[in-house]
N, C-alpha and C. Protein backbone atom coordinates (compact mmCIF):
# COMPACT_ATOMS: atom_id res chain seq x y z
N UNK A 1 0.83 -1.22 0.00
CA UNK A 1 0.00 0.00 0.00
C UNK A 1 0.86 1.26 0.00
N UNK A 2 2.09 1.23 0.86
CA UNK A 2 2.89 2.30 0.79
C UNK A 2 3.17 2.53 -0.32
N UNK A 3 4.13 1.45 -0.94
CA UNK A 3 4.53 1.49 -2.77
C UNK A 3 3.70 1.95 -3.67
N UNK A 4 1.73 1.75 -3.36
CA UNK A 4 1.44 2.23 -4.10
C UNK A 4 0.98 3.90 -4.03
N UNK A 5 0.98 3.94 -2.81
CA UNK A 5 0.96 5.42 -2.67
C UNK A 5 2.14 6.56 -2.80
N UNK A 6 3.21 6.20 -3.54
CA UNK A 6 4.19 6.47 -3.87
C UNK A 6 4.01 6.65 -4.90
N UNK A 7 3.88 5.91 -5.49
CA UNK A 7 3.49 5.88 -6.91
C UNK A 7 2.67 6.49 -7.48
N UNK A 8 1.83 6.84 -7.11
CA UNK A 8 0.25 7.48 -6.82
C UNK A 8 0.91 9.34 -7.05
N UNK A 9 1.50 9.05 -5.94
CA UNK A 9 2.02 11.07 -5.56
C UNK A 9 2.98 10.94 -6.53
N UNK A 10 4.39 10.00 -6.68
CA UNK A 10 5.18 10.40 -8.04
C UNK A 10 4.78 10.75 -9.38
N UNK A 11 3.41 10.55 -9.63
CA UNK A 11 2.41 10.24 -10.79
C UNK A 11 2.25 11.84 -11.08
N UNK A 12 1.39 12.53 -9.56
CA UNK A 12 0.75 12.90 -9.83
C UNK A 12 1.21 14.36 -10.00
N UNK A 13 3.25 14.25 -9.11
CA UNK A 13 3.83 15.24 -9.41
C UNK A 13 4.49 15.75 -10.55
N UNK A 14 4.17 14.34 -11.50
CA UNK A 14 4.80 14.90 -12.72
C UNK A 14 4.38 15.59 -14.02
N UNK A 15 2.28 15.12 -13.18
CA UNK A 15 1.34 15.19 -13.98
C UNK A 15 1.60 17.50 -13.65
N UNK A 16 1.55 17.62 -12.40
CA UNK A 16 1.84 18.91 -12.02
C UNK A 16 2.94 19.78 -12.56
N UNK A 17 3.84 18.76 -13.06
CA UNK A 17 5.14 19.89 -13.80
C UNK A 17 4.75 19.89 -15.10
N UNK A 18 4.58 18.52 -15.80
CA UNK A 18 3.92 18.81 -17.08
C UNK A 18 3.18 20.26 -17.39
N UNK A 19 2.02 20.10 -16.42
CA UNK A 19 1.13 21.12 -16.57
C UNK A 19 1.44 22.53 -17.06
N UNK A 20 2.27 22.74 -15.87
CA UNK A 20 3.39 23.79 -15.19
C UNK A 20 4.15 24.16 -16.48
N UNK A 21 4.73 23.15 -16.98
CA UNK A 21 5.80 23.80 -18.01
C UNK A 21 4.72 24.25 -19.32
N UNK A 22 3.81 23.57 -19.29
CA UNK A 22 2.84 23.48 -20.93
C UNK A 22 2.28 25.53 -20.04
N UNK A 23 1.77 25.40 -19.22
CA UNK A 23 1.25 27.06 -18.89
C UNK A 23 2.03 27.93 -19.12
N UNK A 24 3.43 27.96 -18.37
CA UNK A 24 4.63 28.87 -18.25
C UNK A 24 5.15 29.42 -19.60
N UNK A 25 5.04 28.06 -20.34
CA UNK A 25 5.61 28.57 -22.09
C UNK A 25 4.77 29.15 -22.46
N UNK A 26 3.68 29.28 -22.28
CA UNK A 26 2.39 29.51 -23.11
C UNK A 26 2.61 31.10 -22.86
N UNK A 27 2.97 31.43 -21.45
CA UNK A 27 2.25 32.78 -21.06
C UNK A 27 3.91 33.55 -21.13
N UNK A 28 4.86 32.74 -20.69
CA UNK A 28 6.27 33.40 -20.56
C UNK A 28 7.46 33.52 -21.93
N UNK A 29 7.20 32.28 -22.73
CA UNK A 29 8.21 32.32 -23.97
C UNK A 29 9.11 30.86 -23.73
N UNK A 30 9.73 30.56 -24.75
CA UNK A 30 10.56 29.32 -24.59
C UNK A 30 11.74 29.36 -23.67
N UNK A 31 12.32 30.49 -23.14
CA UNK A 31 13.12 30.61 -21.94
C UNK A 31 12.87 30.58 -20.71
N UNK A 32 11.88 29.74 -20.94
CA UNK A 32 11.42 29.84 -18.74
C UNK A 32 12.50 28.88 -18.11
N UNK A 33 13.44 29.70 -17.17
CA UNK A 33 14.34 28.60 -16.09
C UNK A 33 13.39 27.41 -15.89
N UNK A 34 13.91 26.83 -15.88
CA UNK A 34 13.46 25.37 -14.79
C UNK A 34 13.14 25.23 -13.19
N UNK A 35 13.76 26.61 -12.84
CA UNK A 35 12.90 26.51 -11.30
C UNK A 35 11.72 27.34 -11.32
N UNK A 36 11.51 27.92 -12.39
CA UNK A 36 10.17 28.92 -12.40
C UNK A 36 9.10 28.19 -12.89
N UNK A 37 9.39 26.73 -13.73
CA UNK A 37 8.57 25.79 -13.73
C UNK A 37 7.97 25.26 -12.20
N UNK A 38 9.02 24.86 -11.72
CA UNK A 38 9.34 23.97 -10.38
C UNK A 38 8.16 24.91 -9.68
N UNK A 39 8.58 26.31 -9.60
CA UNK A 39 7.80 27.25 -8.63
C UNK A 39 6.29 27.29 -9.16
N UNK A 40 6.09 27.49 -10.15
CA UNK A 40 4.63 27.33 -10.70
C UNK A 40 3.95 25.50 -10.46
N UNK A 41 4.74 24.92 -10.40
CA UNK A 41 3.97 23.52 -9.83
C UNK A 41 4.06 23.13 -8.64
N UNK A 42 4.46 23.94 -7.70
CA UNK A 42 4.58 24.02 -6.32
C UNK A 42 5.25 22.53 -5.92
N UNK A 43 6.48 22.29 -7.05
CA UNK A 43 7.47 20.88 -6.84
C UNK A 43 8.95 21.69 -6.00
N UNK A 44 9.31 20.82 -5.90
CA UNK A 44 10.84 21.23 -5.41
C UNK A 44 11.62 20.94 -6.48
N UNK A 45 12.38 21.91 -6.81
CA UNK A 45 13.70 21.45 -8.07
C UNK A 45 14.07 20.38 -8.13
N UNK A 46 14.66 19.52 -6.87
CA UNK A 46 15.33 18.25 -6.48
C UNK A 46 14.11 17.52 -7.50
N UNK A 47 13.17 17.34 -6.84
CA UNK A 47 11.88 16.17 -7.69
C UNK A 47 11.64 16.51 -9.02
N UNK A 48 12.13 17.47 -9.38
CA UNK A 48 12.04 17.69 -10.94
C UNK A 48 13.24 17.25 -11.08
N UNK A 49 13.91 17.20 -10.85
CA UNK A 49 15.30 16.85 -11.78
C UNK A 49 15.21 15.10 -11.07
N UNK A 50 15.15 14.99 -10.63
CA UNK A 50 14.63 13.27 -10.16
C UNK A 50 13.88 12.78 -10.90
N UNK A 51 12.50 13.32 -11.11
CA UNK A 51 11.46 12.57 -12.31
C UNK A 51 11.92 12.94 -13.72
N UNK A 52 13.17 14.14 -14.03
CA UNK A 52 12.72 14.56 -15.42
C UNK A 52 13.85 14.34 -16.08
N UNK A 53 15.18 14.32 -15.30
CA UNK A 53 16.40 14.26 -15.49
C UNK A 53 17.06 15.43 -15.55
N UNK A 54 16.70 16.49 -16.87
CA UNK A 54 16.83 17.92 -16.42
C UNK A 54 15.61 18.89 -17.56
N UNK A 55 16.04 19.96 -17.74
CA UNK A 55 14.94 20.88 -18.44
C UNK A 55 14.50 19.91 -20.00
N UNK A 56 15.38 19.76 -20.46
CA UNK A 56 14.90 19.21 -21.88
C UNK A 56 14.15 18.26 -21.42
N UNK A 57 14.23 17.38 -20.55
CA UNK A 57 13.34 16.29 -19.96
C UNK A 57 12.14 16.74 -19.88
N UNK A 58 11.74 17.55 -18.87
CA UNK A 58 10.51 18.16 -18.64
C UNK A 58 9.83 18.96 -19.84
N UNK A 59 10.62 19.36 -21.14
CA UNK A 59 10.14 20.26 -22.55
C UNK A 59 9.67 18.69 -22.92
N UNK A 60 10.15 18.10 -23.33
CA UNK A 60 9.73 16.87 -23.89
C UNK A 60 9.05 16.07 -23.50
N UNK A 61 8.22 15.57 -22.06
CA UNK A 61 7.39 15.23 -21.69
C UNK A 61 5.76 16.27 -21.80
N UNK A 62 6.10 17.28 -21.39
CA UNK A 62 5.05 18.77 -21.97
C UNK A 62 4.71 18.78 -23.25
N UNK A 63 5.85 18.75 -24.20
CA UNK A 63 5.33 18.86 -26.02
C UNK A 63 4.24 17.29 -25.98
N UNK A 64 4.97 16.63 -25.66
CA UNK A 64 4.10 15.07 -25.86
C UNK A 64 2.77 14.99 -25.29
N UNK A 65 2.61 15.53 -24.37
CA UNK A 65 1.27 15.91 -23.60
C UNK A 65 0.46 16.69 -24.34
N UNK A 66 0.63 17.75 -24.47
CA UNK A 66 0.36 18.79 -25.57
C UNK A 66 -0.41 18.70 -26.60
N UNK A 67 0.50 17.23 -27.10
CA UNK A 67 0.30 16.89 -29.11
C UNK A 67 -0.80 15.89 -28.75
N UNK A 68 -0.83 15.15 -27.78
CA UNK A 68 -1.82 14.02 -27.48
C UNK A 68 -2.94 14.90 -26.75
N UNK A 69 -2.98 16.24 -26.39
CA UNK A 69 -4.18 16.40 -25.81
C UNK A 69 -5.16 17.50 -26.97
N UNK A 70 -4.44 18.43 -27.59
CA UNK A 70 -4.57 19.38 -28.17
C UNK A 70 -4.20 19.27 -29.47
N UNK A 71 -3.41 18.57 -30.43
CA UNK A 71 -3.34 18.49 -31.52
C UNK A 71 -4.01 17.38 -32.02
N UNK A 72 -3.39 16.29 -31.69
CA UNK A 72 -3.42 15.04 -32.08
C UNK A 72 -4.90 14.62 -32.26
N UNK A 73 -5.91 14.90 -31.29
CA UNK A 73 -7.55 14.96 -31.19
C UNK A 73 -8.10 15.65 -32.65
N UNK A 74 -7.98 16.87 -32.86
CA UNK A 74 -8.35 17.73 -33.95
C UNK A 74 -8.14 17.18 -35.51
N UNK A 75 -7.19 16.38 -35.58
CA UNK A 75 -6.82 15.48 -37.02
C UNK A 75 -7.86 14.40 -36.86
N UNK A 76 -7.87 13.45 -35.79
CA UNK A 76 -8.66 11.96 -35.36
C UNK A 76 -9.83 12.66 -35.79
N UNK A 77 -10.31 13.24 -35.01
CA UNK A 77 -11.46 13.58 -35.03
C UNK A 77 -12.56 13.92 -36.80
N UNK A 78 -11.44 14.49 -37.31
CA UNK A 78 -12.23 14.94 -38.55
C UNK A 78 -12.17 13.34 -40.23
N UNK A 79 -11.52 12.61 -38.94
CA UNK A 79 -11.38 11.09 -40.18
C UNK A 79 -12.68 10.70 -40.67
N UNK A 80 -13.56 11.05 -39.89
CA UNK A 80 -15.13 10.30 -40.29
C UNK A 80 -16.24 11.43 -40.42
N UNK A 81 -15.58 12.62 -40.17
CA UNK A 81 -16.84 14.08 -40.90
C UNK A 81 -16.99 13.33 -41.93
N UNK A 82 -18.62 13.55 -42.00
CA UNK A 82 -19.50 14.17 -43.14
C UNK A 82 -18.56 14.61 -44.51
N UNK A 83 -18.48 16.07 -44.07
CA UNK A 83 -17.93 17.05 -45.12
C UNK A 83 -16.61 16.99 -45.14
N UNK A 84 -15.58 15.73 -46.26
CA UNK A 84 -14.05 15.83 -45.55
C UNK A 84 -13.70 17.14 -45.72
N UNK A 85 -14.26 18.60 -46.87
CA UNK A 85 -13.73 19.51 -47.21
C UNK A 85 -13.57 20.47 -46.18
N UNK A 86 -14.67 20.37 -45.57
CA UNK A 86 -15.06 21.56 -44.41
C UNK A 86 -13.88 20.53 -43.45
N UNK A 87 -13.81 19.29 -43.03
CA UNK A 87 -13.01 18.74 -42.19
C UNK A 87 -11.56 18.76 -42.18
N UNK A 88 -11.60 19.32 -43.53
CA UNK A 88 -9.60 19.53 -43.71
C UNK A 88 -9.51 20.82 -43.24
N UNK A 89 -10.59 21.79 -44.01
CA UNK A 89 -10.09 22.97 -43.45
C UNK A 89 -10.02 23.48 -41.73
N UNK A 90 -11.10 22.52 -41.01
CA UNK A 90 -11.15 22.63 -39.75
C UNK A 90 -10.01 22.45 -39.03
N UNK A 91 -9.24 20.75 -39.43
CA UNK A 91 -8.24 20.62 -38.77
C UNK A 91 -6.96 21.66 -38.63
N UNK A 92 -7.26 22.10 -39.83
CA UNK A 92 -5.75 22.83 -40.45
C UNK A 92 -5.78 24.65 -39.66
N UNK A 93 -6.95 25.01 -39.38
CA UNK A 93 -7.40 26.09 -38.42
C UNK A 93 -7.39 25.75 -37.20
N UNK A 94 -7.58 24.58 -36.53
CA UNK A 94 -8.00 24.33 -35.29
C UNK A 94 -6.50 24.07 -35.31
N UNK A 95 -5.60 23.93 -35.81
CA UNK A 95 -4.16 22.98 -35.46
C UNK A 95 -3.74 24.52 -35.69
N UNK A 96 -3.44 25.35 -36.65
CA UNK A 96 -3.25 27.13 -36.13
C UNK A 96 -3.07 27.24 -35.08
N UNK A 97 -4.47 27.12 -34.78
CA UNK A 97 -4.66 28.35 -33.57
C UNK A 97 -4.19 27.62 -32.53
N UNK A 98 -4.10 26.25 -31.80
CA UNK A 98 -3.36 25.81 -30.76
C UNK A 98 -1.98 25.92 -31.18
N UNK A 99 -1.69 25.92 -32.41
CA UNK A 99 0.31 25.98 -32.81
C UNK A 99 0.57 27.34 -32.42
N UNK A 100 -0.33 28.24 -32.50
CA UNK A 100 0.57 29.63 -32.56
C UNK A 100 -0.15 30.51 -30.88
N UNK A 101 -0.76 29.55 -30.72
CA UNK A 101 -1.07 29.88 -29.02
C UNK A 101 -0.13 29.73 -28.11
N UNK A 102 0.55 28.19 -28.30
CA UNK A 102 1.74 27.78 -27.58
C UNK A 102 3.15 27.48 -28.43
N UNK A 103 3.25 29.12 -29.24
CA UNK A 103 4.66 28.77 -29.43
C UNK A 103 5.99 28.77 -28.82
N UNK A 104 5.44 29.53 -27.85
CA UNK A 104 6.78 29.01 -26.98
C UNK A 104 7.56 27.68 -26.80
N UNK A 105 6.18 26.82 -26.42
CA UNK A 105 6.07 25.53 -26.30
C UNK A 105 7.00 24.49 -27.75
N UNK A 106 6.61 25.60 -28.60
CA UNK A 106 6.82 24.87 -29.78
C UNK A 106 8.56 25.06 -29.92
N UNK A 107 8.71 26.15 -29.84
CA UNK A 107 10.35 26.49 -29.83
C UNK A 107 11.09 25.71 -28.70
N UNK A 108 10.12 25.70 -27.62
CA UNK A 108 11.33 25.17 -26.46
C UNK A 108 11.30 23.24 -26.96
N UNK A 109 10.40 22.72 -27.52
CA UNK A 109 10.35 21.17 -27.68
C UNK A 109 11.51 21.04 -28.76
N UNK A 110 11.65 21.86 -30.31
CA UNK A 110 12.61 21.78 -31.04
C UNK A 110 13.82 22.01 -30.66
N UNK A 111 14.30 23.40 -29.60
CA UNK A 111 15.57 23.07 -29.06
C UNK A 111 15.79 21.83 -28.23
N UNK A 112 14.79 21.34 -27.50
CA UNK A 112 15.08 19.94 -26.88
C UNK A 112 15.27 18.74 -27.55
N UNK A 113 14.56 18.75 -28.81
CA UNK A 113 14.63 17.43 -29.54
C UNK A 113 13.49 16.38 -29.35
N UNK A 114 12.36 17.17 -28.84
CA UNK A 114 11.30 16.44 -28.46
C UNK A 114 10.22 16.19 -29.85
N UNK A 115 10.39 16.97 -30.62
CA UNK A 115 9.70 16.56 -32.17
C UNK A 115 10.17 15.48 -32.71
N UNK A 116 9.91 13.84 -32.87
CA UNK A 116 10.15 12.80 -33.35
C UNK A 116 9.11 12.44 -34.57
N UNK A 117 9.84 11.41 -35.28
CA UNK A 117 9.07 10.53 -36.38
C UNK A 117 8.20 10.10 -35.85
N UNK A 118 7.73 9.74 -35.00
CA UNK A 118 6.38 9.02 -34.49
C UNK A 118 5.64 10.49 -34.13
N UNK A 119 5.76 11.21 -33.84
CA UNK A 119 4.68 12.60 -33.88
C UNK A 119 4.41 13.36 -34.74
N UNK A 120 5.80 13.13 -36.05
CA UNK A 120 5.07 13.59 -37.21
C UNK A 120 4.06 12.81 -37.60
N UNK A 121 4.59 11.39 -37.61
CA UNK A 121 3.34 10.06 -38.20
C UNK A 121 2.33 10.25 -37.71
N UNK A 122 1.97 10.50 -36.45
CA UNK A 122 1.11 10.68 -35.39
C UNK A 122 -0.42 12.17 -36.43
N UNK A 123 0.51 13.31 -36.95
CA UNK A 123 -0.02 14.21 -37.24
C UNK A 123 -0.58 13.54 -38.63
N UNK A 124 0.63 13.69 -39.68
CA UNK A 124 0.27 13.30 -40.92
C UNK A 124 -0.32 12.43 -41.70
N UNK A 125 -0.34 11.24 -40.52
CA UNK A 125 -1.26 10.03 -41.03
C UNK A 125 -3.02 10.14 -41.28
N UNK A 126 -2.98 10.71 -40.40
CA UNK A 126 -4.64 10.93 -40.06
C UNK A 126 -5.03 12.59 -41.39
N UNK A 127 -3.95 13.05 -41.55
CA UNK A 127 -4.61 14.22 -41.96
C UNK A 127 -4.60 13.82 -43.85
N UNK A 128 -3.55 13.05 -44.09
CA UNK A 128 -3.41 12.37 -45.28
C UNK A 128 -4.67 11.80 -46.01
N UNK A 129 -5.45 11.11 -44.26
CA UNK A 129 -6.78 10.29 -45.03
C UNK A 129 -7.73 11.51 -45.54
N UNK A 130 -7.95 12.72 -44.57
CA UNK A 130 -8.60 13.25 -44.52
C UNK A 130 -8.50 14.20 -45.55
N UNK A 131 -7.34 14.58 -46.77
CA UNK A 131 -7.04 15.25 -47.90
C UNK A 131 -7.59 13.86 -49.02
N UNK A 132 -7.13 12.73 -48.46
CA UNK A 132 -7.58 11.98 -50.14
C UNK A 132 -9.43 11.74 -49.82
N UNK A 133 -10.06 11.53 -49.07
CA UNK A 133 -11.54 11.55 -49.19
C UNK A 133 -11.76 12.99 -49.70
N UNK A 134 -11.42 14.04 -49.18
CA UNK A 134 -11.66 15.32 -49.84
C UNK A 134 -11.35 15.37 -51.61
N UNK A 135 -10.37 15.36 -52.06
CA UNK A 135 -10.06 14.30 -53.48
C UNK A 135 -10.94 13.56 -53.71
N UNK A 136 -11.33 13.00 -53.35
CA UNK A 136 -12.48 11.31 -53.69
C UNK A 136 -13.95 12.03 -53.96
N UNK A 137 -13.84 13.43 -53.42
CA UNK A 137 -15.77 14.12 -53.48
C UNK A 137 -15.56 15.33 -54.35
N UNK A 138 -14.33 15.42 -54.66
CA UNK A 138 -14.31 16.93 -55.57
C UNK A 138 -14.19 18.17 -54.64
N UNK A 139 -13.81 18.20 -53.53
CA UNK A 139 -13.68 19.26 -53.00
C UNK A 139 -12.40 20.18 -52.66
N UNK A 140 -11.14 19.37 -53.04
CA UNK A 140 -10.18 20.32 -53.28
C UNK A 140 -9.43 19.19 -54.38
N UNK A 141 -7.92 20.52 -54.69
CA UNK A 141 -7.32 19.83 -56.21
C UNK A 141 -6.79 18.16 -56.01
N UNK A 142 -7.13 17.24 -57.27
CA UNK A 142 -6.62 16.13 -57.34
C UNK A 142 -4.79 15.98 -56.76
N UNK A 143 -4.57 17.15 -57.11
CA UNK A 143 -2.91 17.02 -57.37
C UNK A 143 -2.47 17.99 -56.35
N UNK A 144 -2.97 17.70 -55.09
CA UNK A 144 -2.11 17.96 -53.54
C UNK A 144 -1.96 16.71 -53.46
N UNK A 145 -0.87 17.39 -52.32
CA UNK A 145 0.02 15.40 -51.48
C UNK A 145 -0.29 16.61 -49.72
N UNK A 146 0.08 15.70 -49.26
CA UNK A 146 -0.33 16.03 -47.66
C UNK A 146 0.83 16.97 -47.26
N UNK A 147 2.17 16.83 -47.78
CA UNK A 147 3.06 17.72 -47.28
C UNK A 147 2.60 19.07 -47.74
N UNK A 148 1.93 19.29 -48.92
CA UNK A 148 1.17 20.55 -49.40
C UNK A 148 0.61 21.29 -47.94
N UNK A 149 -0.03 20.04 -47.29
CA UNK A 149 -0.62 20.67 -46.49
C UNK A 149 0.39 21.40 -44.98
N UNK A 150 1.13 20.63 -44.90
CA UNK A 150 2.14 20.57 -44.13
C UNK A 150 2.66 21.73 -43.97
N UNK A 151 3.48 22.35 -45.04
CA UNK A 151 3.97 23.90 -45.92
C UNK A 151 2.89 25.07 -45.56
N UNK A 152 1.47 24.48 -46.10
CA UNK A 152 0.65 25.91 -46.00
C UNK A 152 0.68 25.97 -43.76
N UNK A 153 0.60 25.08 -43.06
CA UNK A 153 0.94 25.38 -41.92
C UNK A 153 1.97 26.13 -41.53
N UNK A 154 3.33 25.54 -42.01
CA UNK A 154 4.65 26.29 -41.77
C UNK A 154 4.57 27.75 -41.85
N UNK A 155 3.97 27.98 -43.31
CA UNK A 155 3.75 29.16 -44.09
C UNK A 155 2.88 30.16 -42.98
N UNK A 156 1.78 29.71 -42.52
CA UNK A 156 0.93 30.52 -41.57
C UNK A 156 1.45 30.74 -40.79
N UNK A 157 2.17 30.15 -39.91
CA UNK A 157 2.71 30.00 -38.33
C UNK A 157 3.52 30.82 -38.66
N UNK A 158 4.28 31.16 -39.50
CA UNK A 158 5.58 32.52 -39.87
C UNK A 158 4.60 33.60 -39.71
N UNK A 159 3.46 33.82 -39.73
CA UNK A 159 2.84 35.12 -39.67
C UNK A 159 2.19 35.56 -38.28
N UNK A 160 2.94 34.38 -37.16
CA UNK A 160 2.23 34.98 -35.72
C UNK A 160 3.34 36.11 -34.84
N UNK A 161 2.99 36.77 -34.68
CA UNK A 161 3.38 37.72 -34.04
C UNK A 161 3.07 37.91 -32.44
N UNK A 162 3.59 38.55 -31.35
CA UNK A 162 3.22 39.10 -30.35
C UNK A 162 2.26 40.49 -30.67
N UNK A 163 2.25 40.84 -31.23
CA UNK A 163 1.44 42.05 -31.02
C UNK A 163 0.27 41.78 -31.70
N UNK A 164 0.30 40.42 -32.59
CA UNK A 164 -1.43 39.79 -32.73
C UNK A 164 -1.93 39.01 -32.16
N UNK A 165 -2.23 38.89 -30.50
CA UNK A 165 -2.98 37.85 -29.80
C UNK A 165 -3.91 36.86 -30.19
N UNK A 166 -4.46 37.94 -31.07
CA UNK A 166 -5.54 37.07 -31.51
C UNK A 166 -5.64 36.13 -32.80
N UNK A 167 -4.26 35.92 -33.32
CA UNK A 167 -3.75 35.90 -34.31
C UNK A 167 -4.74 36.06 -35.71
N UNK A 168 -5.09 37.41 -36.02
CA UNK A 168 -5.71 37.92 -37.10
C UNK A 168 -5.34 37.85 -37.97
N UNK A 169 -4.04 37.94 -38.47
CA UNK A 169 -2.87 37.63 -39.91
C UNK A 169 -2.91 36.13 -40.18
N UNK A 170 -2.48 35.12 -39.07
CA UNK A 170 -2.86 33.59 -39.31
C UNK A 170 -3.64 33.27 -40.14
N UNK A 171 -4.68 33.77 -39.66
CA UNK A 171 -6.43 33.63 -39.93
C UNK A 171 -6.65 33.63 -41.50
N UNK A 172 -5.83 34.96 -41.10
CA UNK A 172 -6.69 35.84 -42.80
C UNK A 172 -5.77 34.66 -44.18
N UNK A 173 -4.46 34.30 -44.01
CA UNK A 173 -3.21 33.98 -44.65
C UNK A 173 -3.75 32.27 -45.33
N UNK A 174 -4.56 31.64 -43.60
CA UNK A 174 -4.59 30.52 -43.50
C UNK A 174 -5.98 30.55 -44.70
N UNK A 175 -6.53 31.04 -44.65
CA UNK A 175 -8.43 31.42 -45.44
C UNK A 175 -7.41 31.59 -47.00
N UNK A 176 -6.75 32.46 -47.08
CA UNK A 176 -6.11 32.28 -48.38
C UNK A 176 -5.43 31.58 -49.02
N UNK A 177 -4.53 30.89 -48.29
CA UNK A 177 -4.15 29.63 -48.85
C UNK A 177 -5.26 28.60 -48.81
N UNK A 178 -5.95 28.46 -48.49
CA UNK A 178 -7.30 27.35 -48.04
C UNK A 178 -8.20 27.22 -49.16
N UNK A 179 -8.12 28.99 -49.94
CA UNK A 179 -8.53 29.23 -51.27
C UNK A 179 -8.28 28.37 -52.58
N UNK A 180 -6.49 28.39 -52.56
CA UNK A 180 -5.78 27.58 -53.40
C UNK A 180 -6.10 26.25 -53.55
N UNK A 181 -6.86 25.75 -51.91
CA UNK A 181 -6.76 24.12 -52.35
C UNK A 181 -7.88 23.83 -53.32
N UNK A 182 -8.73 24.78 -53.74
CA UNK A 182 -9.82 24.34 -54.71
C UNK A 182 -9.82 23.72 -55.63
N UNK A 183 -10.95 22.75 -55.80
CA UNK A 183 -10.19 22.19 -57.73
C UNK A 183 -10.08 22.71 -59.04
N UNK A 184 -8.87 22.71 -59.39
CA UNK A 184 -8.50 23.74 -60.80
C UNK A 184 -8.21 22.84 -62.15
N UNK A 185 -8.14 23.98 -62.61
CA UNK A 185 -7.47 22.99 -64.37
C UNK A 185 -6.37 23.43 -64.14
N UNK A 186 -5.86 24.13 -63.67
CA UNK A 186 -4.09 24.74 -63.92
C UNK A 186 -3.53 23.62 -62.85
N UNK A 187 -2.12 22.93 -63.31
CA UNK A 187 -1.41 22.02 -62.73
C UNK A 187 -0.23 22.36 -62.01
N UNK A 188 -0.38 22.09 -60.54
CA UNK A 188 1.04 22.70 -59.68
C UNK A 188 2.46 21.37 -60.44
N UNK A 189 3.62 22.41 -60.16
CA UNK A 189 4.38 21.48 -60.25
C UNK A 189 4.85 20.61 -59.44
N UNK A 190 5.04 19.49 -59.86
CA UNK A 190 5.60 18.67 -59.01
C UNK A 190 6.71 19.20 -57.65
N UNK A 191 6.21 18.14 -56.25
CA UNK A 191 7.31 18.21 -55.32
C UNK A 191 8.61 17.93 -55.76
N UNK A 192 9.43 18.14 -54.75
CA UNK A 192 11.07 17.78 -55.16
C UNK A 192 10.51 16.08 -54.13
N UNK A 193 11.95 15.52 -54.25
CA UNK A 193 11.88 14.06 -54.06
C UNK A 193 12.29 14.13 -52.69
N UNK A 194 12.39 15.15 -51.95
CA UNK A 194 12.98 15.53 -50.59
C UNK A 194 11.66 14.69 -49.67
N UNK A 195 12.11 13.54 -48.87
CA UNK A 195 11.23 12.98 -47.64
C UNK A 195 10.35 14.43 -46.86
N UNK A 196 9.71 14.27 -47.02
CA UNK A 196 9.01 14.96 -45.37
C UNK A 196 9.33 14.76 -44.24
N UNK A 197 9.77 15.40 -43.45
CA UNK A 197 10.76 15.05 -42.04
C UNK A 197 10.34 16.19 -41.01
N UNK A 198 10.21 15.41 -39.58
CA UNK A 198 9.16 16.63 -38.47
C UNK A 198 9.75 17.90 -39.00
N UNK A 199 11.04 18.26 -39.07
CA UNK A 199 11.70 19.44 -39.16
C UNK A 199 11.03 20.35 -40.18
N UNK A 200 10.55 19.57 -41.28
CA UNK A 200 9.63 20.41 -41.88
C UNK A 200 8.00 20.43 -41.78
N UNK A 201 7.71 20.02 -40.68
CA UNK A 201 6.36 20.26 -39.98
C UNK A 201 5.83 21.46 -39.43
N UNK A 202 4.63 21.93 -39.26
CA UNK A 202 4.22 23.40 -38.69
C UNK A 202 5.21 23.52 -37.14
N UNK A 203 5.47 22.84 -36.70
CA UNK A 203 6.22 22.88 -35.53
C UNK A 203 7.48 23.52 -35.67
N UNK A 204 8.03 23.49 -36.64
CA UNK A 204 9.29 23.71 -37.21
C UNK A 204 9.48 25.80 -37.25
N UNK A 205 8.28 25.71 -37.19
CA UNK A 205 8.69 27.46 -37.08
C UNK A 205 9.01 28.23 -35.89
């Protein structure tokens, strides 16, 4: 019973720094010390560096939390809409506005190294289905590939600023490229043969 109540509170203090670090970036920037985490989860430094090993530990447990609570949902979710057209464009707005809410978050996980192949897969798999059913009904061009989609993210997320909270430029940028995906007679040119790799994911900005 002791062991498991150990376990129980080790759980639940890590569930508390997580938290802690995912808020702090959000509101402070990708430079928050590691005891100003510690202090916002009312942990002691010692138990953070015990459960986390050190700061990149704790960025990389936070991004992963993050992508599984707040991203990762918004792609799943739109696999079985109705409307895949309205459902691509949803994801690709709803994945915006949480990317450029917590970029801090986003900068401090890439200096850590917490963006992996399994979280790009994680993103792109699901959003892949959700561009070829859109294809399959006529609602945007035959001749996108999913990294298309990938790019017009990158592309938006370069337009968040601090002095647009509300990110109004995103918005407007994201609605215009969103334009492009329509179906046309004019033919984009082909991608280069370059893999898709997280680094070139919306995260990447």
């Amino acid at each position: 019973m002791h062991e498991q109540r150990q376990r129980a509170d080790a759980l639940r203090n890590a569930d508390k720094i997580v938290r802690a670090a995912i808020a702090v970036l959000r509101e402070s920037g990708p430079d928050v010390p590691l005891d100003e985490i510690a202090r916002h989860a009312g942990i002691g430094i010692a138990t953070v560096y015990r459960r986390f090993g050190d700061r990149d530990g704790v960025i990389r447990a936070a991004f992963q939390t993050y992508f599984a609570e707040e991203v990762e949902p918004l792609v799943l979710a739109t696999r079985g809409a109705g409307d895949a057209g309205r459902a691509l464009a949803d994801a690709l707005g709803g994945t915006v506005d949480t990317l450029a809410t917590h970029h801090g978050l986003l900068k401090a996980a890439r200096e850590s190294g917490a963006i992996t192949v399994d979280i790009a897969e994680r993103f792109i798999g699901p959003l892949g289905i959700v561009l070829a059913r859109a294809q399959r009904h006529g609602q945007v061009r035959t001749d996108l590939v999913v990294r298309d989609l990938a790019a017009i993210l990158v592309m938006v997320l370069a337009t968040v600023h601090p002095s647009d909270p509300g990110h109004g430029d995103a918005r407007r940028y994201l609605a215009l490229l969103l334009s492009g995906l329509r179906p046309s007679a004019d033919v984009l040119p082909p991608p280069s043969a370059r893999p898709l790799s997280p680094a070139r994911l919306p995260w990447s900005v």
